[in-house]
C-alpha atoms as a PDB file:
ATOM      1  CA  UNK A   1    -198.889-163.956  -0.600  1.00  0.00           C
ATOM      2  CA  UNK A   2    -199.739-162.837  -4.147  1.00  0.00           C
ATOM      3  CA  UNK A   3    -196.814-160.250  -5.235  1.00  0.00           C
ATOM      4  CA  UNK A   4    -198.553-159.374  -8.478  1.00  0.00           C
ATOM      5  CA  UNK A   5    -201.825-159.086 -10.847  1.00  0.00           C
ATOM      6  CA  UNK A   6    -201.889-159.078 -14.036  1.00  0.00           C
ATOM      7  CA  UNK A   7    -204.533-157.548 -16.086  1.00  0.00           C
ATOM      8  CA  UNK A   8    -206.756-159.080 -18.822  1.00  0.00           C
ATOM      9  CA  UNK A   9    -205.088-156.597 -21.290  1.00  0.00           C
ATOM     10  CA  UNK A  10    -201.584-158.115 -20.257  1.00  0.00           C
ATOM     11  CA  UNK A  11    -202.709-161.980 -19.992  1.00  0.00           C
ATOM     12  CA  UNK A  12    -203.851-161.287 -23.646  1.00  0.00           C
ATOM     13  CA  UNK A  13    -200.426-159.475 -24.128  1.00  0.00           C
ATOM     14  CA  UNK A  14    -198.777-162.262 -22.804  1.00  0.00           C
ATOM     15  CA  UNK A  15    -200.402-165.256 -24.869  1.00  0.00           C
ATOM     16  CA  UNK A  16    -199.882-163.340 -28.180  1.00  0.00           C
ATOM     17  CA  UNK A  17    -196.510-163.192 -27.178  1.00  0.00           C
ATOM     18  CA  UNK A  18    -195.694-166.812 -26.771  1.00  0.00           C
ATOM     19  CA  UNK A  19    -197.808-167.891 -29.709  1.00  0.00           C
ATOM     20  CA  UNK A  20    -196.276-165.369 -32.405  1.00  0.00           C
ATOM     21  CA  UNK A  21    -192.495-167.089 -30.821  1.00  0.00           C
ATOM     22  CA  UNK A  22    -194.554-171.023 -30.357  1.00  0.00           C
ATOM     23  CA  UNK A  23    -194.726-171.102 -33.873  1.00  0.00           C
ATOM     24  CA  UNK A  24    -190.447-170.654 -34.270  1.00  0.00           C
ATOM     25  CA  UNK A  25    -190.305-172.760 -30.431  1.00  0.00           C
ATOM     26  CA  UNK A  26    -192.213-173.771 -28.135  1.00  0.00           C
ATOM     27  CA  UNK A  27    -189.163-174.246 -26.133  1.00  0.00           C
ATOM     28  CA  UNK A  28    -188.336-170.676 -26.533  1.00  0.00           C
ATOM     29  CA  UNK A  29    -191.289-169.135 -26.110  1.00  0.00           C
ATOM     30  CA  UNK A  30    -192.282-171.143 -22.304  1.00  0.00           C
ATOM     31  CA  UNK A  31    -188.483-170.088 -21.407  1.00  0.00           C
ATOM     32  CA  UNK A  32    -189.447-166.428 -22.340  1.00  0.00           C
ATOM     33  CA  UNK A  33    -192.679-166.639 -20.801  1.00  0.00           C
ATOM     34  CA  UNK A  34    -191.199-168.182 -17.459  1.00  0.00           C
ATOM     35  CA  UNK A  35    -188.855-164.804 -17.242  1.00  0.00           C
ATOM     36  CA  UNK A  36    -192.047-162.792 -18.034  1.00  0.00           C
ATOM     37  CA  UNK A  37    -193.007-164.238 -14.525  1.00  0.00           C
ATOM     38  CA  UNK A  38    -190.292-164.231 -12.667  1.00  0.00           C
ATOM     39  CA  UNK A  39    -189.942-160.539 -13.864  1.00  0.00           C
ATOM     40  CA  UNK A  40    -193.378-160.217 -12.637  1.00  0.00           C
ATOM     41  CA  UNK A  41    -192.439-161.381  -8.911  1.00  0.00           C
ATOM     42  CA  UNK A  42    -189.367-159.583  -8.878  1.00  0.00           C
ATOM     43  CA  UNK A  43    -191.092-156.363  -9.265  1.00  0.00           C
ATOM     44  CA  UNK A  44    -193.625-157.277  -6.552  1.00  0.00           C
ATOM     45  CA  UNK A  45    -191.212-157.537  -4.254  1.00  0.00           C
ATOM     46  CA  UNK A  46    -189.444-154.524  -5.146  1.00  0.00           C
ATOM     47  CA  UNK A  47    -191.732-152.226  -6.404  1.00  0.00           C
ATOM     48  CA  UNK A  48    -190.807-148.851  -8.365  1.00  0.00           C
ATOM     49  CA  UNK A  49    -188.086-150.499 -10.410  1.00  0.00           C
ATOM     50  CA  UNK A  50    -187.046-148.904 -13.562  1.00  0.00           C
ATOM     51  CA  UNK A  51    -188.356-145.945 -14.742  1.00  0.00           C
ATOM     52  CA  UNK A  52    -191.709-143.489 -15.759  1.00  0.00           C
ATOM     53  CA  UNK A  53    -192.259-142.709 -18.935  1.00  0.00           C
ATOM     54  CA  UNK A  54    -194.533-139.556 -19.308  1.00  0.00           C
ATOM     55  CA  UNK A  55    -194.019-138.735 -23.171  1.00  0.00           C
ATOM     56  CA  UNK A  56    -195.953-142.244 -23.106  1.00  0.00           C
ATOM     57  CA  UNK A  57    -198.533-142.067 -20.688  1.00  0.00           C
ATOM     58  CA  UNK A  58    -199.829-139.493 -17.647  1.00  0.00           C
ATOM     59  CA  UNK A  59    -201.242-142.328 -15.623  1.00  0.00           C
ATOM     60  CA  UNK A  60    -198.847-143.411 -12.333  1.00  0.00           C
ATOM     61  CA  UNK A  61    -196.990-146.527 -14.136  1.00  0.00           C
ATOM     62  CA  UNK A  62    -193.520-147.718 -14.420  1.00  0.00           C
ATOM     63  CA  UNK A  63    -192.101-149.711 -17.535  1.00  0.00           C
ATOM     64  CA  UNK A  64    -189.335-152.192 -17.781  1.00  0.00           C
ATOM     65  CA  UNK A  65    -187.876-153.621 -20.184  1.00  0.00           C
ATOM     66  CA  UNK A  66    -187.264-157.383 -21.090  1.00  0.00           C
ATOM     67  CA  UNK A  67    -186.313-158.391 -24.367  1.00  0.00           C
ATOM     68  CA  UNK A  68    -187.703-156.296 -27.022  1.00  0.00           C
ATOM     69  CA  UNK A  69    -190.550-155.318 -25.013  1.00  0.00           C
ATOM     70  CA  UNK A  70    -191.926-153.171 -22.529  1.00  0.00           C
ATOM     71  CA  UNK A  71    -193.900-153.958 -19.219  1.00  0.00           C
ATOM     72  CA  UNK A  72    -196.200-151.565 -17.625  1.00  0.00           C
ATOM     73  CA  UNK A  73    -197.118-151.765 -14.285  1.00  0.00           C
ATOM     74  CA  UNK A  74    -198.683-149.925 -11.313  1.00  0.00           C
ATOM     75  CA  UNK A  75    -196.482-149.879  -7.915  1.00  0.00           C
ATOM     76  CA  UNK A  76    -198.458-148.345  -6.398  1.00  0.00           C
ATOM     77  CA  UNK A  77    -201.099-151.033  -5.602  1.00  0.00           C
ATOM     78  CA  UNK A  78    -200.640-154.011  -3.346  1.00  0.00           C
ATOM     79  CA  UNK A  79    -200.364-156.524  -5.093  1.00  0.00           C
ATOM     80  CA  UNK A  80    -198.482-154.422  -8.440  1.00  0.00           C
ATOM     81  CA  UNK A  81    -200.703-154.452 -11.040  1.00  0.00           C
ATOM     82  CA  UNK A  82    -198.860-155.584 -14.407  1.00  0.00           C
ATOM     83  CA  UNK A  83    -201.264-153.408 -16.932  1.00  0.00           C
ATOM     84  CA  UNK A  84    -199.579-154.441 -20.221  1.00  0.00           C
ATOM     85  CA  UNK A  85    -196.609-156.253 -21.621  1.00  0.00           C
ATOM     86  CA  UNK A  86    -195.690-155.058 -25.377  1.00  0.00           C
ATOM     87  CA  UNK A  87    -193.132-155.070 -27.624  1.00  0.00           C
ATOM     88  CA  UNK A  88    -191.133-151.665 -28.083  1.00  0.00           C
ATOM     89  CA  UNK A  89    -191.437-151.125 -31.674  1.00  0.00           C
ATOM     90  CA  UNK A  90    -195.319-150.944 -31.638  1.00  0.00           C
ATOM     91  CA  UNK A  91    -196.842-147.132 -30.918  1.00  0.00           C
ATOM     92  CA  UNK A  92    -196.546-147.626 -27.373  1.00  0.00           C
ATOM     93  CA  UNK A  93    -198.044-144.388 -26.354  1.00  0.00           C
ATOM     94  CA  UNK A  94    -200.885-145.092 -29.335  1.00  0.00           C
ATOM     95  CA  UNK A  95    -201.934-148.971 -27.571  1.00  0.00           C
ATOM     96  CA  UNK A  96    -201.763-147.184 -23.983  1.00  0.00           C
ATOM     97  CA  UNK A  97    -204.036-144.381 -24.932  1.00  0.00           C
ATOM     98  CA  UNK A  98    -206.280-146.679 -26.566  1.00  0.00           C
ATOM     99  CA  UNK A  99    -206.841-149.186 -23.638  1.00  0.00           C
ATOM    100  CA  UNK A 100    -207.278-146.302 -21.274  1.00  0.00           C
ATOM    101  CA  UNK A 101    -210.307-144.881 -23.944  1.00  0.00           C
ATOM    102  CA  UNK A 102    -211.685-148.053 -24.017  1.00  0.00           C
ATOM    103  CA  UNK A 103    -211.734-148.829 -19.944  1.00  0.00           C
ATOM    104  CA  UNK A 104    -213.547-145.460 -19.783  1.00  0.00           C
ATOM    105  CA  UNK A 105    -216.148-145.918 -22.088  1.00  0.00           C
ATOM    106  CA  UNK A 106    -216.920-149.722 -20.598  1.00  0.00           C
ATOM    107  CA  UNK A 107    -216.505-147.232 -17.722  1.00  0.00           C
ATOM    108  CA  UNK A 108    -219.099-145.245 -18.551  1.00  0.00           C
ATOM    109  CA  UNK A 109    -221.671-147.699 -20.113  1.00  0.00           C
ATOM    110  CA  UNK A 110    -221.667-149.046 -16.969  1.00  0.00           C
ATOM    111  CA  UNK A 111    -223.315-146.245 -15.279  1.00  0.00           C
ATOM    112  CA  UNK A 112    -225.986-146.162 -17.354  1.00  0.00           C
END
């Protein structure tokens, strides 16, 4: 049974991740990359971990943190649906309003 989805937004997320800490070690960055996933499962089988964060974002998402950075996800939805993985010193609230804009408009375009 698949405990968790991750989004194109977060797969991208996730490879910029390991290649900005590949280039200081490999080693380090698949070690970091395998807790990124067992994170992952352990919040699909225990959804609604951690904590809402609505001076970030509206939308029905939870965000934990691992390292110095942040994952968003939906519990809501079976399987959880990990929506973005990002480091907490970027505008957060900025790169979560952004991705939203742009799923809307490809929304949108769509229709037409």
């Amino acid at each position: 049974m698949t405990l968790y989805q991750i989004s194109a937004e977060a797969q991208n997320d996730l490879f910029e991740i390991w290649r900005r800490i590949a280039r200081d070690s490999v080693r380090v960055a698949n070690r970091i990359e395998r807790e990124f996933y067992s994170l992952f499962e352990s919040l699909g089988r225990t959804p609604g971990q951690r904590h809402s964060r609505t001076d970030l974002t509206k939308r029905p998402v939870l965000f934990f943190p691992l390292y110095s950075f942040l994952v968003v996800y939906q519990p809501e939805v079976k399987p959880i649906r990990i929506m973005a993985v990002l480091r907490g010193r970027r505008d957060v609230k900025r790169v979560l309003r952004d991705r939203q804009t742009s799923k809307e408009q490809m929304s949108s375009e769509e229709k037409i």
